[in-house]
PDB file of N, CA and C in Angstrom:
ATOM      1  N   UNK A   1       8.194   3.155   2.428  1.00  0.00           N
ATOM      2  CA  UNK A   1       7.825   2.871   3.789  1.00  0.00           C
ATOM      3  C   UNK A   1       8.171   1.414   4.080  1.00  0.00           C
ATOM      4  N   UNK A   2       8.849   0.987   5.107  1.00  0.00           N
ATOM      5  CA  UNK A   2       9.519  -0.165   5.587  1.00  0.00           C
ATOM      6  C   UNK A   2       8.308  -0.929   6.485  1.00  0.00           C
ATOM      7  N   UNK A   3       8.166  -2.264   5.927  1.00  0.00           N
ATOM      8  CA  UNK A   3       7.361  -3.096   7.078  1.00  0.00           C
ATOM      9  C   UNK A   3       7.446  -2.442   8.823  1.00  0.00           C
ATOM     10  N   UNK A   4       9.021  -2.342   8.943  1.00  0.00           N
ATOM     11  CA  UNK A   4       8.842  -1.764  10.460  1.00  0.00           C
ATOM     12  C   UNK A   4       7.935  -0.546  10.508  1.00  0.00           C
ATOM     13  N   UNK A   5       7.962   0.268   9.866  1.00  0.00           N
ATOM     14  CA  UNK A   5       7.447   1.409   9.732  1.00  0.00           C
ATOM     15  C   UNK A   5       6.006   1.040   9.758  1.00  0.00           C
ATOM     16  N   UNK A   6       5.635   0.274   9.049  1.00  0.00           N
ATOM     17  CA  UNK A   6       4.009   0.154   8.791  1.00  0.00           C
ATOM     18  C   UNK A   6       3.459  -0.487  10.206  1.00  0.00           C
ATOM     19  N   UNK A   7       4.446  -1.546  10.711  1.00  0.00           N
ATOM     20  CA  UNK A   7       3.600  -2.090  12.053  1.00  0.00           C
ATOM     21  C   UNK A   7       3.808  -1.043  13.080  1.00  0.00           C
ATOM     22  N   UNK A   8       3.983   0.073  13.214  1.00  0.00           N
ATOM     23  CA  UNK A   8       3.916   0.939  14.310  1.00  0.00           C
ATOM     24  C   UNK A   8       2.366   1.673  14.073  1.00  0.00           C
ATOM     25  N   UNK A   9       1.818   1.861  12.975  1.00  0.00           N
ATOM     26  CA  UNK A   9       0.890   2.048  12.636  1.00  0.00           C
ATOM     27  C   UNK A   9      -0.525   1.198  13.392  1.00  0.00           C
ATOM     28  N   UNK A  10      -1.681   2.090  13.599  1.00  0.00           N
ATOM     29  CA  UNK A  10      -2.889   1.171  13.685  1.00  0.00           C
ATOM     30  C   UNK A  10      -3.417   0.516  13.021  1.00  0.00           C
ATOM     31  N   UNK A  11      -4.196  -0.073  13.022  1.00  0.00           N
ATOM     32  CA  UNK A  11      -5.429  -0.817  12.211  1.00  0.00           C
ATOM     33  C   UNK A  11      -5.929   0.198  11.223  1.00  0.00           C
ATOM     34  N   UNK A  12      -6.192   1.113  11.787  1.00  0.00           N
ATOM     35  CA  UNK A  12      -7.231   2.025  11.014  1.00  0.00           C
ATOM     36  C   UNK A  12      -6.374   3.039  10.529  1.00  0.00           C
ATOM     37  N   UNK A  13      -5.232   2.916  10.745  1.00  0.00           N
ATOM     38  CA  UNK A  13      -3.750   3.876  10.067  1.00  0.00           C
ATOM     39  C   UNK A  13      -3.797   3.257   9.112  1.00  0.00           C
ATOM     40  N   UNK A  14      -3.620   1.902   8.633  1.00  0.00           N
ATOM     41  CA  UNK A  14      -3.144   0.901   8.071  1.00  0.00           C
ATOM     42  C   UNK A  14      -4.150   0.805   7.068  1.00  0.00           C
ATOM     43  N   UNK A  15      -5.483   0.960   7.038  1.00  0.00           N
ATOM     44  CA  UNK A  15      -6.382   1.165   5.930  1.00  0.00           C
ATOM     45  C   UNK A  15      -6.849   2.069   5.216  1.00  0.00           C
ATOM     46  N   UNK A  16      -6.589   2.989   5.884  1.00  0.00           N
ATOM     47  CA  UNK A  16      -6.831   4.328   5.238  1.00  0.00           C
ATOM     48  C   UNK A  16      -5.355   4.553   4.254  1.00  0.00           C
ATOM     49  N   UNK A  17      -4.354   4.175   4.897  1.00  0.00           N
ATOM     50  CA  UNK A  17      -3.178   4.224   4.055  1.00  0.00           C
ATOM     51  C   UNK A  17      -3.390   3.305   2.789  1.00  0.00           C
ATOM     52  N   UNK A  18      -3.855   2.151   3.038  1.00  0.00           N
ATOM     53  CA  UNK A  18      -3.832   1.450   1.741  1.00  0.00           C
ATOM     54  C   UNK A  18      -4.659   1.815   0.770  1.00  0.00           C
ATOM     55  N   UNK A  19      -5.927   2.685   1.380  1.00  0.00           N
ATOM     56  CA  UNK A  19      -6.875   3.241   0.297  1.00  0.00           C
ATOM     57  C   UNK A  19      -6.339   4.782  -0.439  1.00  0.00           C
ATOM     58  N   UNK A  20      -5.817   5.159   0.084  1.00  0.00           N
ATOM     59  CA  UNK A  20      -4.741   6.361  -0.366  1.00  0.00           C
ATOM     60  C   UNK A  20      -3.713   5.527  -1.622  1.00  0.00           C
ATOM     61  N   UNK A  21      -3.032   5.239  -0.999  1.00  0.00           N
ATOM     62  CA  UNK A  21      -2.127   4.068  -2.088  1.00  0.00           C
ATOM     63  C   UNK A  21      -2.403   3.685  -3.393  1.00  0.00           C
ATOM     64  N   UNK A  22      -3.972   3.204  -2.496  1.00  0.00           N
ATOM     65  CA  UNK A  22      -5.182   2.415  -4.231  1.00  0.00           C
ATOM     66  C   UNK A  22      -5.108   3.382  -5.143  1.00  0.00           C
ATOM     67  N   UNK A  23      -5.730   4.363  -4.408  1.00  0.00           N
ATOM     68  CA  UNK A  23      -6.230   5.690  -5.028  1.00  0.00           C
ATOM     69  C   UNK A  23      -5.213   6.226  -6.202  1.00  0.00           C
ATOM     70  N   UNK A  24      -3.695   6.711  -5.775  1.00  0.00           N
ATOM     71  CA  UNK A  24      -2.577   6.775  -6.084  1.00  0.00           C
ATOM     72  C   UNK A  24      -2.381   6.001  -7.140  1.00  0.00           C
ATOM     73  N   UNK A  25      -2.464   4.832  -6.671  1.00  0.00           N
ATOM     74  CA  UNK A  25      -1.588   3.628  -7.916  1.00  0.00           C
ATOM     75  C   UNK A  25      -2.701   3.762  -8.979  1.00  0.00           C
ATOM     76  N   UNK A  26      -4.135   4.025  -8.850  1.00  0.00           N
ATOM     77  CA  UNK A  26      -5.124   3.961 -10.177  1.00  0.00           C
ATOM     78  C   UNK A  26      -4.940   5.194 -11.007  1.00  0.00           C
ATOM     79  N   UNK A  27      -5.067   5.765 -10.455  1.00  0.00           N
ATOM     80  CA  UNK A  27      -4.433   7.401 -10.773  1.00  0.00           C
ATOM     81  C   UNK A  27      -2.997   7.489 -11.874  1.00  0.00           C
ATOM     82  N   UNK A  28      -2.062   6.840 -11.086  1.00  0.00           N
ATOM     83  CA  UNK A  28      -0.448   6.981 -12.023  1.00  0.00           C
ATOM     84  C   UNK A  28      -1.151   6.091 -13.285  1.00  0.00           C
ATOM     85  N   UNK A  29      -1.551   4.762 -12.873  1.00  0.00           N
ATOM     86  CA  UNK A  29      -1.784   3.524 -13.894  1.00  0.00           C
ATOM     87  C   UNK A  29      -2.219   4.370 -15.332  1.00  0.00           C
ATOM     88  N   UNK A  30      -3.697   4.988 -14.948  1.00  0.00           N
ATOM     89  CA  UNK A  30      -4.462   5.641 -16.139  1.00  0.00           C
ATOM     90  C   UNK A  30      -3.556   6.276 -16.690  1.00  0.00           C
ATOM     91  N   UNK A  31      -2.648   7.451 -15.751  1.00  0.00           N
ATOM     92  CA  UNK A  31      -1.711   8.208 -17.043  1.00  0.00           C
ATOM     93  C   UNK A  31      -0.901   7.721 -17.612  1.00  0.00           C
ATOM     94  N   UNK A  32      -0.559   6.351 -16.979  1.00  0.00           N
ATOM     95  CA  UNK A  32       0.665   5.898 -17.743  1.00  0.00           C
ATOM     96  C   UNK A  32       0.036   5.259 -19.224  1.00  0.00           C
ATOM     97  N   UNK A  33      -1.483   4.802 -18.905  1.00  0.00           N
ATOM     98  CA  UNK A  33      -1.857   4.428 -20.304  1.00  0.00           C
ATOM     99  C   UNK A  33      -2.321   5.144 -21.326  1.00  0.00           C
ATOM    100  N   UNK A  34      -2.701   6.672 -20.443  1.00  0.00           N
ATOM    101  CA  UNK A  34      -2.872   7.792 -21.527  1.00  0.00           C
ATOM    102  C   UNK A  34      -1.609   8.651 -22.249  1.00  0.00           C
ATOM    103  N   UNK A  35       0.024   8.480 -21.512  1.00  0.00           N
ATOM    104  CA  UNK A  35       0.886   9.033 -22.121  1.00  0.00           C
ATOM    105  C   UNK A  35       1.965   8.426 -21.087  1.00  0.00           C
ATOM    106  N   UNK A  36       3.088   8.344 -21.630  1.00  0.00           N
ATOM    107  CA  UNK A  36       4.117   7.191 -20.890  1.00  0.00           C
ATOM    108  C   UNK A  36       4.577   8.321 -19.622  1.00  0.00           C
ATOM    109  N   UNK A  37       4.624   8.066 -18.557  1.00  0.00           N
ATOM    110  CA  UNK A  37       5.176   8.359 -17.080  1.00  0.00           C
ATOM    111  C   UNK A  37       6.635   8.392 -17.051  1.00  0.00           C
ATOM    112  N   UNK A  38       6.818   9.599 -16.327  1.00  0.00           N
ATOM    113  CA  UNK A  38       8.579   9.667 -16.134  1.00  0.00           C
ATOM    114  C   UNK A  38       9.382   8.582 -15.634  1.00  0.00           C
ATOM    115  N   UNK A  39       8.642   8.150 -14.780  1.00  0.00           N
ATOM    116  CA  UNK A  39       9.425   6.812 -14.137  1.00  0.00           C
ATOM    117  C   UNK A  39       8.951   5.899 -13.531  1.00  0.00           C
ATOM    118  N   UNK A  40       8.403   4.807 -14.422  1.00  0.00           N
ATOM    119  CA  UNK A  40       7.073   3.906 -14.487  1.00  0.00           C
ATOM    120  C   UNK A  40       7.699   2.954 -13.614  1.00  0.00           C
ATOM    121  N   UNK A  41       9.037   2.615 -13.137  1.00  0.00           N
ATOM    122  CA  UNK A  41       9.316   1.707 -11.743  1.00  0.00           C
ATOM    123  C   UNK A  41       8.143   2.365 -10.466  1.00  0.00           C
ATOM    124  N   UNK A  42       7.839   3.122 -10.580  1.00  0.00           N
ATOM    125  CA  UNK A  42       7.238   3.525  -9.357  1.00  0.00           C
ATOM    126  C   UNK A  42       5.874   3.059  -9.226  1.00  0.00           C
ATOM    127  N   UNK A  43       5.560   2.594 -10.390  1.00  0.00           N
ATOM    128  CA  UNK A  43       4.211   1.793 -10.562  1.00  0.00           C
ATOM    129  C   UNK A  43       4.796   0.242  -9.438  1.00  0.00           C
ATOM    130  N   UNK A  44       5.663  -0.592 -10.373  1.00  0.00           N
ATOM    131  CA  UNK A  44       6.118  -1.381  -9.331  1.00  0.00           C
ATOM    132  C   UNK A  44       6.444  -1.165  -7.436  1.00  0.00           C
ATOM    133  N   UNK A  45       7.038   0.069  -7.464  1.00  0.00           N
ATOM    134  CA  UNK A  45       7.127   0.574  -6.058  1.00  0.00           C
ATOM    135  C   UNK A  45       5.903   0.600  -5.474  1.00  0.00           C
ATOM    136  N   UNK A  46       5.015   1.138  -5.684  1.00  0.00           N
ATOM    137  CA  UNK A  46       3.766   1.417  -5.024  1.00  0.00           C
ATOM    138  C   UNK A  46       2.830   0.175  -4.806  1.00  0.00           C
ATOM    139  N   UNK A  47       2.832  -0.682  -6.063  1.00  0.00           N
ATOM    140  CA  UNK A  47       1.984  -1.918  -6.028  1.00  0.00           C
ATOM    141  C   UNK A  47       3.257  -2.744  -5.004  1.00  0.00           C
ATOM    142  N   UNK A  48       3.985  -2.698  -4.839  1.00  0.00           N
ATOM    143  CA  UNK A  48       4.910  -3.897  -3.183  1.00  0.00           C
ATOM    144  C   UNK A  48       4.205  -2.808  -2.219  1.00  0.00           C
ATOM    145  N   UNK A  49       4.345  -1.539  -2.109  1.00  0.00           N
ATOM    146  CA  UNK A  49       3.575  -1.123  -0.789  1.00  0.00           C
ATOM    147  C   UNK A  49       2.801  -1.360  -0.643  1.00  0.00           C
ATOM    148  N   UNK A  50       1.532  -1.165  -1.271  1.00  0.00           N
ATOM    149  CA  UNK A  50       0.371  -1.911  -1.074  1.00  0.00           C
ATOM    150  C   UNK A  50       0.006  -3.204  -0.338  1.00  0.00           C
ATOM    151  N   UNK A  51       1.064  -4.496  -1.104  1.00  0.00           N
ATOM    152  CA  UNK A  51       0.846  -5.425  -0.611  1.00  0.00           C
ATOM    153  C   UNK A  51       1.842  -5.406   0.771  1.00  0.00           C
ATOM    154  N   UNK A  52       2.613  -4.893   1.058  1.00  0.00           N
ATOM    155  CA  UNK A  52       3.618  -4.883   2.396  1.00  0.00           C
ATOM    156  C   UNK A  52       2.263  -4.124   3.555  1.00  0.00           C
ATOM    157  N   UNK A  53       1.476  -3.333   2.829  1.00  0.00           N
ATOM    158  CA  UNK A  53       0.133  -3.130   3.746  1.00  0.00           C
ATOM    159  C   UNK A  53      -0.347  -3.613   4.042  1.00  0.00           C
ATOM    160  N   UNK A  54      -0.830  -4.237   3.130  1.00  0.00           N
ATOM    161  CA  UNK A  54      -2.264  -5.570   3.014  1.00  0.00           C
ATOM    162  C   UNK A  54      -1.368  -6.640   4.313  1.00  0.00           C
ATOM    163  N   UNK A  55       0.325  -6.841   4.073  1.00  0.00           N
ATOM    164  CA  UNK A  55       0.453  -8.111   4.791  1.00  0.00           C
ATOM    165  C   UNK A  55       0.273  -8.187   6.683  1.00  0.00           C
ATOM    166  N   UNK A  56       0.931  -6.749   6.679  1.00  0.00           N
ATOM    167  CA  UNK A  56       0.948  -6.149   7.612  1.00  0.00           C
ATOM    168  C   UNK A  56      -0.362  -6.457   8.196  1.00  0.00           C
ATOM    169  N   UNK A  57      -1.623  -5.435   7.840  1.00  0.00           N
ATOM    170  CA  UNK A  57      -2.807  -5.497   7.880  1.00  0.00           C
ATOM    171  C   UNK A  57      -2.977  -6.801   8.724  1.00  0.00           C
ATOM    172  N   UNK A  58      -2.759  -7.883   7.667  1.00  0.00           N
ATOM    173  CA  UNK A  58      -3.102  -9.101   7.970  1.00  0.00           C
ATOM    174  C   UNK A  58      -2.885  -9.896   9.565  1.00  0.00           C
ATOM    175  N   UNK A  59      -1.519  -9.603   9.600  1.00  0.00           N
ATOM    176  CA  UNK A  59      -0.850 -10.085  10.431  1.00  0.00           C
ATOM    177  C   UNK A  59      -1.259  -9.624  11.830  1.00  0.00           C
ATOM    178  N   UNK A  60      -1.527  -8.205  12.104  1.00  0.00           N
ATOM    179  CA  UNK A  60      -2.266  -7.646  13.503  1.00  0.00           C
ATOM    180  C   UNK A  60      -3.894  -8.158  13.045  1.00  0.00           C
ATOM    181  N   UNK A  61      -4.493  -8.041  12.350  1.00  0.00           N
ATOM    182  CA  UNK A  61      -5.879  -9.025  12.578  1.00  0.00           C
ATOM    183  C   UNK A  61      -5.716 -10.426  12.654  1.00  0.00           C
ATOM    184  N   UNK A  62      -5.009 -11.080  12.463  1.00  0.00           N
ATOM    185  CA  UNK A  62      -4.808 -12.232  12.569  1.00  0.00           C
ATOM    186  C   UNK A  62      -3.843 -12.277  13.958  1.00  0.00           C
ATOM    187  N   UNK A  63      -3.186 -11.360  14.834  1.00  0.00           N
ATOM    188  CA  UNK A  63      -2.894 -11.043  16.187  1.00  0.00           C
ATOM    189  C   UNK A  63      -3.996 -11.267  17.113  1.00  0.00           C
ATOM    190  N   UNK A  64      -4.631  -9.847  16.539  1.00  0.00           N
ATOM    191  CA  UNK A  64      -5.547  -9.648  17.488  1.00  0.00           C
ATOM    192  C   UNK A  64      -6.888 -10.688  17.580  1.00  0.00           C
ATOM    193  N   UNK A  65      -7.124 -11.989  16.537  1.00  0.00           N
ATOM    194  CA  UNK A  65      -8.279 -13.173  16.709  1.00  0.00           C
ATOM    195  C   UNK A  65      -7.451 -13.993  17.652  1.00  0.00           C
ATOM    196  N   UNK A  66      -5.900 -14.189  17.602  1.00  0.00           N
ATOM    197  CA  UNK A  66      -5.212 -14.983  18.621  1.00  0.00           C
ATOM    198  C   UNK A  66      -5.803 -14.480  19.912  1.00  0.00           C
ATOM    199  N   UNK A  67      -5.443 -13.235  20.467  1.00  0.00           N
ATOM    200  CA  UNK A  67      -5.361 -12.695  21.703  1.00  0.00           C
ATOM    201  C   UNK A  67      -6.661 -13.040  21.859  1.00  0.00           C
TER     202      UNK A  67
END
């Protein structure tokens, strides 16, 4: 999912997505430490979405205290 992509999103799009994500990334993490994962880049993939959320996130609350 592309930054553009994420700012078309709401506020409350935007958090629920990142808690899905969390959810996700804790989930792969454990199996990868209980038996190695087909394709453990995706650990990296998911932890930049996260934060491309979080920045996002940031940036319309930090909009919307301007306005």
């Amino acid at each position: 999912m592309k930054a553009s992509d994420i700012r078309e999103l709401t506020v409350e799009d935007i958090r629920a997505k990142i808690q899905e994500e969390m959810a996700n990334y804790d989930k792969m993490r454990i199996s990868h430490k209980m038996a190695q994962i087909e394709n453990p880049i995706q650990l990296r993939s998911m932890r930049k979405l996260i934060a491309r959320l979080n920045s996002v996130l940031t940036e319309k609350l930090t909009e919307s205290k301007e306005a």
